[in-house]
PDB file of N, CA and C in Angstrom:
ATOM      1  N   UNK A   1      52.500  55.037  14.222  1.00  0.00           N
ATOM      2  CA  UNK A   1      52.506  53.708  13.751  1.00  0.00           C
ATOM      3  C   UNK A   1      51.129  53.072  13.948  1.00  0.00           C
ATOM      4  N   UNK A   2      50.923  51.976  13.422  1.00  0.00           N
ATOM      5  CA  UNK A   2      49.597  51.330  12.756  1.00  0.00           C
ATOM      6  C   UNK A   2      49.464  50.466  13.807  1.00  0.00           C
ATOM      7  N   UNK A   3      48.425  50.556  14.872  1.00  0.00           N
ATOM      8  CA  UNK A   3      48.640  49.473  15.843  1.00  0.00           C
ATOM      9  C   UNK A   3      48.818  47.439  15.292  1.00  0.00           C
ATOM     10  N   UNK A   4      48.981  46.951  15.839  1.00  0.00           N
ATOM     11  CA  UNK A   4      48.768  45.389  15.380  1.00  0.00           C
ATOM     12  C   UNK A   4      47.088  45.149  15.161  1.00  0.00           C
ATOM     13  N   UNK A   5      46.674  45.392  15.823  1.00  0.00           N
ATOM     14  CA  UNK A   5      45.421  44.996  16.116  1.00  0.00           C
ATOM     15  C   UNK A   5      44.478  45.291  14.722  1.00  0.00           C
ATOM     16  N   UNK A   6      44.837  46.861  14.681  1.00  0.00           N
ATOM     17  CA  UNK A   6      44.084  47.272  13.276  1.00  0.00           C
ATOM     18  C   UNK A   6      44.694  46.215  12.115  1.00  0.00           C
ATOM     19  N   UNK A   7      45.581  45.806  12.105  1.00  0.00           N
ATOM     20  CA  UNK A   7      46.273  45.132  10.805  1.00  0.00           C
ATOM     21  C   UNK A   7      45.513  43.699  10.696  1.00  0.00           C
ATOM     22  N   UNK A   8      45.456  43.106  12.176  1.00  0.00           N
ATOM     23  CA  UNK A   8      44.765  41.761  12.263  1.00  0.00           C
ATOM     24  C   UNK A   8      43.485  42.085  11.984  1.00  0.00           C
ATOM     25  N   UNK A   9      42.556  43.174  12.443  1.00  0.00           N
ATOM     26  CA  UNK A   9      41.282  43.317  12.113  1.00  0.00           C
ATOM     27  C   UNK A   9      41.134  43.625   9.933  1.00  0.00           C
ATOM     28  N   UNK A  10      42.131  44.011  10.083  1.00  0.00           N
ATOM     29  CA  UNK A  10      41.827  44.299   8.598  1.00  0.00           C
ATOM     30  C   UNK A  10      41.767  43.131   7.350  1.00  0.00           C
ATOM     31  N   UNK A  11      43.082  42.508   7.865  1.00  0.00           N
ATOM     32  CA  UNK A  11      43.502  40.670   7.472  1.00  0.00           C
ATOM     33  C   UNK A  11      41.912  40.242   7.290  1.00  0.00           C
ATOM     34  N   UNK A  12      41.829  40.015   9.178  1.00  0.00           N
ATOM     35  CA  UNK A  12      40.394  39.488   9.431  1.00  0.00           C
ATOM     36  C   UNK A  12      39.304  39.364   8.155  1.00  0.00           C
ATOM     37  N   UNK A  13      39.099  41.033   8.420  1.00  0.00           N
ATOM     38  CA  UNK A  13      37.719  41.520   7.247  1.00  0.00           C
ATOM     39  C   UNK A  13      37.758  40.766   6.199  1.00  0.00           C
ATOM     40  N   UNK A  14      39.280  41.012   5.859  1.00  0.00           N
ATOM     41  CA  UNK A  14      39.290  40.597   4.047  1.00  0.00           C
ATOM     42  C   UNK A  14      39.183  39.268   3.932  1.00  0.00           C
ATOM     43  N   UNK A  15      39.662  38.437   4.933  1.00  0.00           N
ATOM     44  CA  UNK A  15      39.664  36.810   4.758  1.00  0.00           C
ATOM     45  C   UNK A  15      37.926  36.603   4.639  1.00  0.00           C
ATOM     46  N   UNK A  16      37.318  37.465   5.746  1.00  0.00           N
ATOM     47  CA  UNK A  16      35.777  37.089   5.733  1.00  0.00           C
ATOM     48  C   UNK A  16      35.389  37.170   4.294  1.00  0.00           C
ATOM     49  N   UNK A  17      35.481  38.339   3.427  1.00  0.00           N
ATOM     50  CA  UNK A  17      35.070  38.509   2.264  1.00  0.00           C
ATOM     51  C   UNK A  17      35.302  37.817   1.590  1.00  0.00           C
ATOM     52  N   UNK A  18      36.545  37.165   1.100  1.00  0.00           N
ATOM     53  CA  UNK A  18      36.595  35.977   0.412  1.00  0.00           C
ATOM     54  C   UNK A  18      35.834  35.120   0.492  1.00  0.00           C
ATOM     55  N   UNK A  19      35.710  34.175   2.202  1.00  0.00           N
ATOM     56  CA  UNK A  19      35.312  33.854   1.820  1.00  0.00           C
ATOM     57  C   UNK A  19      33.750  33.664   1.796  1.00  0.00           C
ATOM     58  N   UNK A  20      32.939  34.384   2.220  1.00  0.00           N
ATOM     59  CA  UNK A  20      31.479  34.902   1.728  1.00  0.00           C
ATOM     60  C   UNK A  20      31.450  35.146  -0.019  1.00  0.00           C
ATOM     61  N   UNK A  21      32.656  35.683  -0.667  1.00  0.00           N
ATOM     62  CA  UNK A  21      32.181  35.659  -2.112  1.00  0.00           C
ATOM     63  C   UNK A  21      32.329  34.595  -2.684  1.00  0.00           C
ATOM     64  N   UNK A  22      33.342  33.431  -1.937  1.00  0.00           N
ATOM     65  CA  UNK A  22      33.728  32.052  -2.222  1.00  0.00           C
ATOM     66  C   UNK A  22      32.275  31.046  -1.809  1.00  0.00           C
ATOM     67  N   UNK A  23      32.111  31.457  -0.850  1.00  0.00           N
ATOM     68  CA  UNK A  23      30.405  30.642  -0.378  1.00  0.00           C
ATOM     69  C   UNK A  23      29.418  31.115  -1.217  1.00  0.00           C
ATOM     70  N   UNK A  24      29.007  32.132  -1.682  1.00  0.00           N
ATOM     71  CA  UNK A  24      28.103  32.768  -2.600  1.00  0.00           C
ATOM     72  C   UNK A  24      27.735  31.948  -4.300  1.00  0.00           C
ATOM     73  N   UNK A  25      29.550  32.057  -4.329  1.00  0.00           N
ATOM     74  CA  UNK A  25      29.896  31.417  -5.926  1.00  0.00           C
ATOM     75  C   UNK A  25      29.235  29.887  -5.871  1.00  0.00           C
ATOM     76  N   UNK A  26      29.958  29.477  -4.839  1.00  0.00           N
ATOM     77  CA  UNK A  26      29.010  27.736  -4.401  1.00  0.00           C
ATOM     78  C   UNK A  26      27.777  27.573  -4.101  1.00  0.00           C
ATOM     79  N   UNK A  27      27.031  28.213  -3.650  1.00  0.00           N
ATOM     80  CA  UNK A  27      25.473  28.347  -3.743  1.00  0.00           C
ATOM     81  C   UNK A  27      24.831  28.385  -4.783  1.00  0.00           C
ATOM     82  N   UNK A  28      25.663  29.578  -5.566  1.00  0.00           N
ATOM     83  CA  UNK A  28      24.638  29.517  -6.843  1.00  0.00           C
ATOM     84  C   UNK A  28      25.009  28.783  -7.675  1.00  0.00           C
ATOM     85  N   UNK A  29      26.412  28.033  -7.684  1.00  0.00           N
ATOM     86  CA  UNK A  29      26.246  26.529  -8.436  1.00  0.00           C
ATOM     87  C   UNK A  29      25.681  25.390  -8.227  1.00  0.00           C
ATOM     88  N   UNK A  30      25.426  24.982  -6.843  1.00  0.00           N
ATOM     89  CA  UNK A  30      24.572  24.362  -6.187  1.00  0.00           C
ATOM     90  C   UNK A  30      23.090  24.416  -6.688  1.00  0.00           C
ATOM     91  N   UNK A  31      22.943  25.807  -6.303  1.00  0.00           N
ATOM     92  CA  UNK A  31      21.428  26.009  -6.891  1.00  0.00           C
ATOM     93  C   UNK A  31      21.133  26.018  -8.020  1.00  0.00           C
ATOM     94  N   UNK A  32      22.014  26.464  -9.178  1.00  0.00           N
ATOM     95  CA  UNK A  32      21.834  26.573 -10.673  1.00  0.00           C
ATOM     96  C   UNK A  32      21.576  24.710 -11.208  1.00  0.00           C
ATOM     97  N   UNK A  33      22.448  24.065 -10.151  1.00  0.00           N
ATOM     98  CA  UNK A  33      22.228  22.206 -10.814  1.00  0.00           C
ATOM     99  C   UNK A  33      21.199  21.239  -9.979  1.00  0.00           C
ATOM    100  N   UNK A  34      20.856  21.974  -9.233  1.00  0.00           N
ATOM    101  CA  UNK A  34      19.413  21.388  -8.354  1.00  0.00           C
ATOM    102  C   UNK A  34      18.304  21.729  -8.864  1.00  0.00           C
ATOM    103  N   UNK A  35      18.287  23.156  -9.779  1.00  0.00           N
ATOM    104  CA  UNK A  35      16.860  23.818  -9.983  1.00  0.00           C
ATOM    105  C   UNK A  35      16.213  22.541 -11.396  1.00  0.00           C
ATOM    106  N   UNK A  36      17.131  22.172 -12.437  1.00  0.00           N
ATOM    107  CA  UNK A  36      16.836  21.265 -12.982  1.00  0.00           C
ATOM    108  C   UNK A  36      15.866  19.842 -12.416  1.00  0.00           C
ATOM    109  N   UNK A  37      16.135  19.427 -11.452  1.00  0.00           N
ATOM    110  CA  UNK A  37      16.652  18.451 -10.408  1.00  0.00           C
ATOM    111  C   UNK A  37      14.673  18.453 -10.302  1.00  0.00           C
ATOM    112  N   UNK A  38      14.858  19.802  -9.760  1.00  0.00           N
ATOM    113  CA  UNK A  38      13.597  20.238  -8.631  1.00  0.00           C
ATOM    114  C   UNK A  38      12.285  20.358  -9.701  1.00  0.00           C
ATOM    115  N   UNK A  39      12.773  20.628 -10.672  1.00  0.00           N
ATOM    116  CA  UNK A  39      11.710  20.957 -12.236  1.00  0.00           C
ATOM    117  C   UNK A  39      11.007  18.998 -13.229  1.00  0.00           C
ATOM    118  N   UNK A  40      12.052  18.764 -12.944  1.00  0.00           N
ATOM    119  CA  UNK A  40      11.935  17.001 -13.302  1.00  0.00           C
ATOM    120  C   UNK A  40      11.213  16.818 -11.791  1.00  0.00           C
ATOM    121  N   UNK A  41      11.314  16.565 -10.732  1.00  0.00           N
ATOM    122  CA  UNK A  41      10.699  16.074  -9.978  1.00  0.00           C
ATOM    123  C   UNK A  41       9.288  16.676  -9.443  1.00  0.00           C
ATOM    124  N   UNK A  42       8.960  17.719  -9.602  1.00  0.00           N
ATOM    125  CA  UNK A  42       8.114  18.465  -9.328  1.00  0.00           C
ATOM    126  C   UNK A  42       6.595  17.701 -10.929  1.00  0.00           C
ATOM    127  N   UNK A  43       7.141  17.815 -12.277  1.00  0.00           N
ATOM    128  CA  UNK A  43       6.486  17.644 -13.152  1.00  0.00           C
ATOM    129  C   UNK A  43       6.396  15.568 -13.043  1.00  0.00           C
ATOM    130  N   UNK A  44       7.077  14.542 -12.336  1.00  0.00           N
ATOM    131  CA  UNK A  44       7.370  13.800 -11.920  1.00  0.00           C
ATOM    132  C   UNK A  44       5.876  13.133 -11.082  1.00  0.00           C
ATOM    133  N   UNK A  45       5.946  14.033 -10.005  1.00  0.00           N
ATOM    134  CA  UNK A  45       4.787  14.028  -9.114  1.00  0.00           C
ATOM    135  C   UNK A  45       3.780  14.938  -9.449  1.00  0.00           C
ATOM    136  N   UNK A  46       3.361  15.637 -10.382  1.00  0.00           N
ATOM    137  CA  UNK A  46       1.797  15.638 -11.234  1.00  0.00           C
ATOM    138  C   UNK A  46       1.304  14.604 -12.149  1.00  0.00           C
ATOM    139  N   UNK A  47       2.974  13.592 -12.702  1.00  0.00           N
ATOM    140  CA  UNK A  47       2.387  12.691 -13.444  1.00  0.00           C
ATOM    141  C   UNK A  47       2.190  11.471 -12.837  1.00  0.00           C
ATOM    142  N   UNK A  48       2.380  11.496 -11.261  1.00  0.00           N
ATOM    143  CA  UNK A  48       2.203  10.242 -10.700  1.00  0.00           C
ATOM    144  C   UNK A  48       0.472  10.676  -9.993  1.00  0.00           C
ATOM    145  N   UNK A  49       0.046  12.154 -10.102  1.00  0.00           N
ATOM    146  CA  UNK A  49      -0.768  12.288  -9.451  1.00  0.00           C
ATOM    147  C   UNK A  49      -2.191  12.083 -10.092  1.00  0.00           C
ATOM    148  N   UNK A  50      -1.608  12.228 -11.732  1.00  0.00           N
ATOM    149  CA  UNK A  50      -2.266  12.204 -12.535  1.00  0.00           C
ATOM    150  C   UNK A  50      -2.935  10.198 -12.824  1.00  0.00           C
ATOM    151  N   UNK A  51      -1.760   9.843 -12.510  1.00  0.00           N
ATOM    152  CA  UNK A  51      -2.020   8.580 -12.562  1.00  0.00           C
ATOM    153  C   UNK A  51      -2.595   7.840 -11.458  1.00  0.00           C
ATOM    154  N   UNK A  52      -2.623   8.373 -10.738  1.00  0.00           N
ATOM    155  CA  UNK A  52      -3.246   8.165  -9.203  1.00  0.00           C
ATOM    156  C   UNK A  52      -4.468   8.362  -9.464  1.00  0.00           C
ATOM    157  N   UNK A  53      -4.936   9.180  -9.976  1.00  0.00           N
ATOM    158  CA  UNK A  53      -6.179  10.249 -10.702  1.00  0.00           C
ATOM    159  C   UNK A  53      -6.907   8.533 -11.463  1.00  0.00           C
ATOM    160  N   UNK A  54      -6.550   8.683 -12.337  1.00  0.00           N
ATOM    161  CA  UNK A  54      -7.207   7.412 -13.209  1.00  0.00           C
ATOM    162  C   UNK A  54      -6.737   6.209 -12.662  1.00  0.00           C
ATOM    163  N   UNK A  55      -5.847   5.820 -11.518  1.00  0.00           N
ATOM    164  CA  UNK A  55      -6.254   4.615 -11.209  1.00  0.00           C
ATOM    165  C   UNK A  55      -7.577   4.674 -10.152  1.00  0.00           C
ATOM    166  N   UNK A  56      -7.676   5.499  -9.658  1.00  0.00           N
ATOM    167  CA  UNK A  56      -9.059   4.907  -8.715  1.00  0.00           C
ATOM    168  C   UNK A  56     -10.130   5.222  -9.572  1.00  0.00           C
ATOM    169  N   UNK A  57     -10.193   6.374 -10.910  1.00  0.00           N
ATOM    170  CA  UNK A  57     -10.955   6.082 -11.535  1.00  0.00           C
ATOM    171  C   UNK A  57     -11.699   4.871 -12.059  1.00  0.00           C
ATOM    172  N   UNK A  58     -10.653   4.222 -13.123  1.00  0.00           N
ATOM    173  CA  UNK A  58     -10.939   2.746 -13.011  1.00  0.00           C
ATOM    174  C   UNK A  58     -11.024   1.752 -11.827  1.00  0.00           C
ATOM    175  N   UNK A  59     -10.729   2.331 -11.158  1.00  0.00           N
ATOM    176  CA  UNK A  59     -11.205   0.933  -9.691  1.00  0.00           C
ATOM    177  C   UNK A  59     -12.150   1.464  -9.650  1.00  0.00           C
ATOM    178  N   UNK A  60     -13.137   2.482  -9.204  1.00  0.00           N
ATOM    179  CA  UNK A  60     -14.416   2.847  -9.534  1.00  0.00           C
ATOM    180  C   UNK A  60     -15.277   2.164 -10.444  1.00  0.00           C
ATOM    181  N   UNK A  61     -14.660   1.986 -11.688  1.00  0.00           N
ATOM    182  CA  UNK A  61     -15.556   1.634 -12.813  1.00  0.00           C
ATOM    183  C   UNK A  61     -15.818   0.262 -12.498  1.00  0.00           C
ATOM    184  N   UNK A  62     -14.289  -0.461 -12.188  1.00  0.00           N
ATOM    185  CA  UNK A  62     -14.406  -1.677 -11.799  1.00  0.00           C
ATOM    186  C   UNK A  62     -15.080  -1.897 -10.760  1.00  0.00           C
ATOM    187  N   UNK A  63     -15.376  -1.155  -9.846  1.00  0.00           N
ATOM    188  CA  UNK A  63     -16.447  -1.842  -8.462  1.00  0.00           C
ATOM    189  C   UNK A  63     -18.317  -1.767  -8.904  1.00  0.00           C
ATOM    190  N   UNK A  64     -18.310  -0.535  -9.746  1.00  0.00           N
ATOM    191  CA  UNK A  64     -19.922  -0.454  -9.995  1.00  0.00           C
ATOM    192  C   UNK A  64     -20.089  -1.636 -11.195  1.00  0.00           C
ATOM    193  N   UNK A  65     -19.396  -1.999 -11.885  1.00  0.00           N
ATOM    194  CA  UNK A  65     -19.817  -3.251 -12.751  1.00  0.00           C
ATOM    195  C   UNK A  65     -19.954  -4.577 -11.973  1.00  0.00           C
ATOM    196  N   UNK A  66     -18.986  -4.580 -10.739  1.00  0.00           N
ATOM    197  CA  UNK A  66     -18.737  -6.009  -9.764  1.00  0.00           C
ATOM    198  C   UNK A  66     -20.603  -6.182  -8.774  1.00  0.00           C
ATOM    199  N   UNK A  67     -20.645  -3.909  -8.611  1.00  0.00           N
ATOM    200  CA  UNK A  67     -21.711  -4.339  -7.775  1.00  0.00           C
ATOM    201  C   UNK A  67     -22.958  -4.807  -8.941  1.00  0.00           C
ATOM    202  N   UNK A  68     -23.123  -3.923  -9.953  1.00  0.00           N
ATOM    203  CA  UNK A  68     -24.141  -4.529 -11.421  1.00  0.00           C
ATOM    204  C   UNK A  68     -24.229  -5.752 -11.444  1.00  0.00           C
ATOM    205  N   UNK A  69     -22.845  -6.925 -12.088  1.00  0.00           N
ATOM    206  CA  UNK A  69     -23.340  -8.205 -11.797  1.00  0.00           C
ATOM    207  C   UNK A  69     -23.776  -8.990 -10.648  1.00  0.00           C
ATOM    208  N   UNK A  70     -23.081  -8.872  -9.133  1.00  0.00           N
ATOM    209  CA  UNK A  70     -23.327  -9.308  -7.616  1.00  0.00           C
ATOM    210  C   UNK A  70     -25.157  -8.987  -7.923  1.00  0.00           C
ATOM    211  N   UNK A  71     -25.592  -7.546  -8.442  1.00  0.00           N
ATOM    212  CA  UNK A  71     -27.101  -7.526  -7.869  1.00  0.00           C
ATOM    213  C   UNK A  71     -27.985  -8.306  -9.019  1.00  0.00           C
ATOM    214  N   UNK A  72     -27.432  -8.642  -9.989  1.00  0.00           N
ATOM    215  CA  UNK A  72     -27.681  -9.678 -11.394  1.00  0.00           C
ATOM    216  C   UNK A  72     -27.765 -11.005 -11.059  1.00  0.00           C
ATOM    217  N   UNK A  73     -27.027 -11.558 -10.389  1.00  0.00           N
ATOM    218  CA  UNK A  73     -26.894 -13.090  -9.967  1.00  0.00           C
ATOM    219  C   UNK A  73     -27.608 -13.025  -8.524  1.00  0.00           C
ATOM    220  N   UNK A  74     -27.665 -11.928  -7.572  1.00  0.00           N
ATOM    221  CA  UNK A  74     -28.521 -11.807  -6.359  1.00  0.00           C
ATOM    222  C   UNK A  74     -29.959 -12.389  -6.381  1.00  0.00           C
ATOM    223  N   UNK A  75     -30.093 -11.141  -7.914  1.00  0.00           N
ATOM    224  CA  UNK A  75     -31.719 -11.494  -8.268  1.00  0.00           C
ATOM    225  C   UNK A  75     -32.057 -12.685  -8.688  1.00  0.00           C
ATOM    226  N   UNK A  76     -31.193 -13.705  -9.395  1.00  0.00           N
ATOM    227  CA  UNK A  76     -31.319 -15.082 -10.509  1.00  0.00           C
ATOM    228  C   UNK A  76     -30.963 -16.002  -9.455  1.00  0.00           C
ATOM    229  N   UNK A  77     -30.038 -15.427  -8.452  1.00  0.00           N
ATOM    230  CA  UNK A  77     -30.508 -16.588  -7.246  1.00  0.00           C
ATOM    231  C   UNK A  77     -31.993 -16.704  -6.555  1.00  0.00           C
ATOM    232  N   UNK A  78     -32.258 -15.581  -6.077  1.00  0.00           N
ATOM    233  CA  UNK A  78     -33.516 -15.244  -5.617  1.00  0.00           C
ATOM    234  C   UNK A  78     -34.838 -15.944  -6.563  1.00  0.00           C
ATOM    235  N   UNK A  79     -34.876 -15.687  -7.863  1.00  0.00           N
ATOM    236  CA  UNK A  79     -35.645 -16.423  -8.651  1.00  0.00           C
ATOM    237  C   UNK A  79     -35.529 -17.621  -8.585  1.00  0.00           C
ATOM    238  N   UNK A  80     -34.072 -18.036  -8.638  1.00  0.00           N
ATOM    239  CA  UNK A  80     -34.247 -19.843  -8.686  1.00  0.00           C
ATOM    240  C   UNK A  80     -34.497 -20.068  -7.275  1.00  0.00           C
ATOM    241  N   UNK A  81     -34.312 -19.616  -6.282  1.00  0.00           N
ATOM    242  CA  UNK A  81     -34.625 -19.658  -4.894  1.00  0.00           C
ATOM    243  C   UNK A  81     -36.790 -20.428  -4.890  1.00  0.00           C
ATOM    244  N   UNK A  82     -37.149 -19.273  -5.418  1.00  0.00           N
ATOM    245  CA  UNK A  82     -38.536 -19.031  -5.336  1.00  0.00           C
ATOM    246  C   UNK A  82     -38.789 -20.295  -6.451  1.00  0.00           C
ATOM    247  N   UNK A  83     -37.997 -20.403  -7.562  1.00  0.00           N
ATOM    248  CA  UNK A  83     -38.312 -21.373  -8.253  1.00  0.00           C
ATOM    249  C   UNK A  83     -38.462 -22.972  -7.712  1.00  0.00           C
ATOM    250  N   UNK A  84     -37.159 -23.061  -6.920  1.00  0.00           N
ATOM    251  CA  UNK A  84     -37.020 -24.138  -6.278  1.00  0.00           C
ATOM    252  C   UNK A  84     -38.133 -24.293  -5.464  1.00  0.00           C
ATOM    253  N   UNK A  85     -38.528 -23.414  -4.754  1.00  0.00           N
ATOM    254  CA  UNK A  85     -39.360 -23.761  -3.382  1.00  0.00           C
ATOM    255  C   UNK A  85     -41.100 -24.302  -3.978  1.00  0.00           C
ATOM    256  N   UNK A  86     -41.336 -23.229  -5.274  1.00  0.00           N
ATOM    257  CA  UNK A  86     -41.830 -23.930  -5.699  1.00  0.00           C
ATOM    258  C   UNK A  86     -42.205 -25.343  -6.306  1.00  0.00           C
ATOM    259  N   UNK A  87     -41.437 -25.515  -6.963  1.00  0.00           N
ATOM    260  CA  UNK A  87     -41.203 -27.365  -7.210  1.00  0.00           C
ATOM    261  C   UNK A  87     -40.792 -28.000  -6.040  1.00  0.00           C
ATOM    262  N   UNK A  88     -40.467 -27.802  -4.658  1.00  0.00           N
ATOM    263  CA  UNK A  88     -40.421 -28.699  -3.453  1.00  0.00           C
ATOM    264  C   UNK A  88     -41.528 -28.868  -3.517  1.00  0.00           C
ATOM    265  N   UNK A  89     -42.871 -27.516  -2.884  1.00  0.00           N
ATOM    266  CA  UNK A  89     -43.737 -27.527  -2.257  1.00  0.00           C
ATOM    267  C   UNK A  89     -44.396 -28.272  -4.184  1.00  0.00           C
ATOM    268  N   UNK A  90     -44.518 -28.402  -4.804  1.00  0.00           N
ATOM    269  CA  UNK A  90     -45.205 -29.322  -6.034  1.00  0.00           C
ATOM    270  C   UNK A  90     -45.412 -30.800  -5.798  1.00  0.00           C
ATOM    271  N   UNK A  91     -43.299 -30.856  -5.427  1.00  0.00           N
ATOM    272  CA  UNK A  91     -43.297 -32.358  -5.430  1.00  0.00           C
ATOM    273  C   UNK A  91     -43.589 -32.880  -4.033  1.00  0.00           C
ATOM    274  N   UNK A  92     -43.827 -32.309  -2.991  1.00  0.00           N
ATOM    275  CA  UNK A  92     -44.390 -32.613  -1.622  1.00  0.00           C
ATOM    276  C   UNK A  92     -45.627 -32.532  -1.543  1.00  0.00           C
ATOM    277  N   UNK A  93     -46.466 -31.920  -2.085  1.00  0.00           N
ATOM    278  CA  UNK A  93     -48.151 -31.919  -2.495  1.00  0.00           C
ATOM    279  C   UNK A  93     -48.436 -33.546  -3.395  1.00  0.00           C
ATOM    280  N   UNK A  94     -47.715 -33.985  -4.104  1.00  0.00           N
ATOM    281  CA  UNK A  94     -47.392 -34.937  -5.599  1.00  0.00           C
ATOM    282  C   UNK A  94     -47.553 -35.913  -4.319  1.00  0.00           C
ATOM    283  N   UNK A  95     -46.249 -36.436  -3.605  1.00  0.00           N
ATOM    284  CA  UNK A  95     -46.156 -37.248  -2.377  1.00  0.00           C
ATOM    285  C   UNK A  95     -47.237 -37.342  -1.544  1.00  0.00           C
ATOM    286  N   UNK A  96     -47.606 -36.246  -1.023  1.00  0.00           N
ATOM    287  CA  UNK A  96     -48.844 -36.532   0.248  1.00  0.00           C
ATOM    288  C   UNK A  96     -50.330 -37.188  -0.708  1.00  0.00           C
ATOM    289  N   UNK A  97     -50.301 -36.625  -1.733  1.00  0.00           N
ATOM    290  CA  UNK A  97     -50.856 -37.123  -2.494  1.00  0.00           C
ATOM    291  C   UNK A  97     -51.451 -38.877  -3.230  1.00  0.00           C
ATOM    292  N   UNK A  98     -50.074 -38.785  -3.441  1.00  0.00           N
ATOM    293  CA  UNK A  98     -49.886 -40.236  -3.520  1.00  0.00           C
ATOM    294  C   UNK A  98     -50.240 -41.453  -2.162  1.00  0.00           C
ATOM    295  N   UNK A  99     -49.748 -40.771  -1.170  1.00  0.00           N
ATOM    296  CA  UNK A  99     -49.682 -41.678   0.440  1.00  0.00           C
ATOM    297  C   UNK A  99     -51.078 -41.747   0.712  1.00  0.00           C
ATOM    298  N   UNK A 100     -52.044 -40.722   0.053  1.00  0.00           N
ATOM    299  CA  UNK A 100     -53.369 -40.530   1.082  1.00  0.00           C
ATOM    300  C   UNK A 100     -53.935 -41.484  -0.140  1.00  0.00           C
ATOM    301  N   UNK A 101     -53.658 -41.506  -1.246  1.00  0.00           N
ATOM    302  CA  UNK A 101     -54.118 -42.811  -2.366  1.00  0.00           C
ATOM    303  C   UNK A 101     -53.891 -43.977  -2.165  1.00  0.00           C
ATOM    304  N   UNK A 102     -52.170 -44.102  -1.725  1.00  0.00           N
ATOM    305  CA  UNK A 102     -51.903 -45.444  -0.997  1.00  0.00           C
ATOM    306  C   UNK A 102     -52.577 -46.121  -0.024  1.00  0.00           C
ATOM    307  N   UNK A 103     -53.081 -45.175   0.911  1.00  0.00           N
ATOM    308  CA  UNK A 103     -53.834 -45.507   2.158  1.00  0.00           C
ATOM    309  C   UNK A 103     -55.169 -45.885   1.951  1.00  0.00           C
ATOM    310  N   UNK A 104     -55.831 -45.320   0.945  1.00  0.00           N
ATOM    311  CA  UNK A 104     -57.517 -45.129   0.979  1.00  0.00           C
ATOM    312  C   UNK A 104     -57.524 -46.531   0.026  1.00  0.00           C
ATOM    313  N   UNK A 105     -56.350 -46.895  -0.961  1.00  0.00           N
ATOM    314  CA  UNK A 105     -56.438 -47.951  -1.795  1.00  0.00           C
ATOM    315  C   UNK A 105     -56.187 -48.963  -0.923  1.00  0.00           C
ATOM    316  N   UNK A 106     -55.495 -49.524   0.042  1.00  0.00           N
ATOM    317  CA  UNK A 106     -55.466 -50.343   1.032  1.00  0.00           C
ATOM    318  C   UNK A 106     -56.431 -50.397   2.164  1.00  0.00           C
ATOM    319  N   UNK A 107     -57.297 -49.339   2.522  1.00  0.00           N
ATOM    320  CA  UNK A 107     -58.164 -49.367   2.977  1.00  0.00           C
ATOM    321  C   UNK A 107     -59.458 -50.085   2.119  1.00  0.00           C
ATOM    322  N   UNK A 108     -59.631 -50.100   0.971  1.00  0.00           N
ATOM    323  CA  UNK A 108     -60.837 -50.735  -0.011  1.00  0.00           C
ATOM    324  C   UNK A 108     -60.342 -51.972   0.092  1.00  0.00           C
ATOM    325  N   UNK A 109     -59.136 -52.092  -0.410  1.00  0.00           N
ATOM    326  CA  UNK A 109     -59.214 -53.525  -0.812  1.00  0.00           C
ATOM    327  C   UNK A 109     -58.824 -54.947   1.018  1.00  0.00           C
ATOM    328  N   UNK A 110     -59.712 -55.712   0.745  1.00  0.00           N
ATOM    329  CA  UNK A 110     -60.042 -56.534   1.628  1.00  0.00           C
ATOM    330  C   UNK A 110     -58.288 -57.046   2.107  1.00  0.00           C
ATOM    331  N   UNK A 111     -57.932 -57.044   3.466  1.00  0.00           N
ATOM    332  CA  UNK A 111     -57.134 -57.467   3.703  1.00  0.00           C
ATOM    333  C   UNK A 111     -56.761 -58.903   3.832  1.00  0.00           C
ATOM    334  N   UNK A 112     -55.427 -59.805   3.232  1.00  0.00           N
ATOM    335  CA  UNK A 112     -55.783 -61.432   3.543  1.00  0.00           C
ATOM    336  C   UNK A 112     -55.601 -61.565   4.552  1.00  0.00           C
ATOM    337  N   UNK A 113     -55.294 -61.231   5.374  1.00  0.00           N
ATOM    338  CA  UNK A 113     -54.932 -61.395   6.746  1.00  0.00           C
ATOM    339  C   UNK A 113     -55.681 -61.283   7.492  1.00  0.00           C
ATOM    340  N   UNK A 114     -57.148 -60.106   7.030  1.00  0.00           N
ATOM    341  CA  UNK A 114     -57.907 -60.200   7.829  1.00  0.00           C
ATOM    342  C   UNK A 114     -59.042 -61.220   7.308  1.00  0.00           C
ATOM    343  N   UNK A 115     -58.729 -61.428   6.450  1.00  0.00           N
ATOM    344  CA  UNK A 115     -59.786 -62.920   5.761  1.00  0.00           C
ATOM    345  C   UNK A 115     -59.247 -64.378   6.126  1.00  0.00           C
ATOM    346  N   UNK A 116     -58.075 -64.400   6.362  1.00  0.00           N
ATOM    347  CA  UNK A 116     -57.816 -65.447   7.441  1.00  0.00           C
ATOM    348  C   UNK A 116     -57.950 -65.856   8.373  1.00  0.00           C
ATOM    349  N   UNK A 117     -58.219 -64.674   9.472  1.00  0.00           N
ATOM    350  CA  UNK A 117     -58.769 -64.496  10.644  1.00  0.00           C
ATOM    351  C   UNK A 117     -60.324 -64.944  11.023  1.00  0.00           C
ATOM    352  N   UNK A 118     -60.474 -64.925   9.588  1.00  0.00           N
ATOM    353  CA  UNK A 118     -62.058 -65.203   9.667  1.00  0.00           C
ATOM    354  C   UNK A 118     -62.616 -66.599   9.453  1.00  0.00           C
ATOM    355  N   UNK A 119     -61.677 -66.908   8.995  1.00  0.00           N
ATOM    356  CA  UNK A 119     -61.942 -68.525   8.394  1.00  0.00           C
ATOM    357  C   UNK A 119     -62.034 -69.520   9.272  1.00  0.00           C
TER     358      UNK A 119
END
């Protein structure tokens, strides 16, 4: 006679096989509706990388035109800078000018005050 044991080991086996061919069958349906999944997302993130790609491109473009005009108005400040300082130092030459005329013209002409003094 067939011990018990062999009968339970045999049960055993076969239940395993099931279900390993039952887990197998679910994997590769699993995997057959993910691989789609994985193909969209994969082509997904080259087109975000791609776009990543040309946005700092253009922020590039956009910073060397920002620095082009910044060194455009740098320089046209700088000129009116030099411009200005010039016409201070014009109209402050114009002034001292004038004061040392004011002075030398009040110096000529006879003071009444001091012609009163005299009288």
């Amino acid at each position: 006679m067939v011990p018990v044991w062999l009968g339970v080991s045999c049960a055993a086996f076969i239940t395993a096989i099931l279900y390993l061919l039952v887990s197998m069958f679910v994997l590769w349906r699993i995997s057959g509706s993910l691989a789609p999944l994985l193909t969209e997302t994969k082509s997904q993130i080259q087109d975000l990388g791609d776009l990543a790609a040309n946005t700092i491109g253009q922020a590039e473009d956009t910073m060397e035109i920002i620095e082009t005009r910044t060194s455009q108005t740098m320089g046209q400040a700088a000129l009116a800078g030099r411009a200005t300082t010039r016409q201070a130092l014009g109209l402050g030459t114009v002034l001292a000018g004038l004061y040392v005329v004011a002075r030398f013209a009040q110096n000529l002409r006879p003071s009444r005050k001091r012609a009163r003094r005299r009288r």
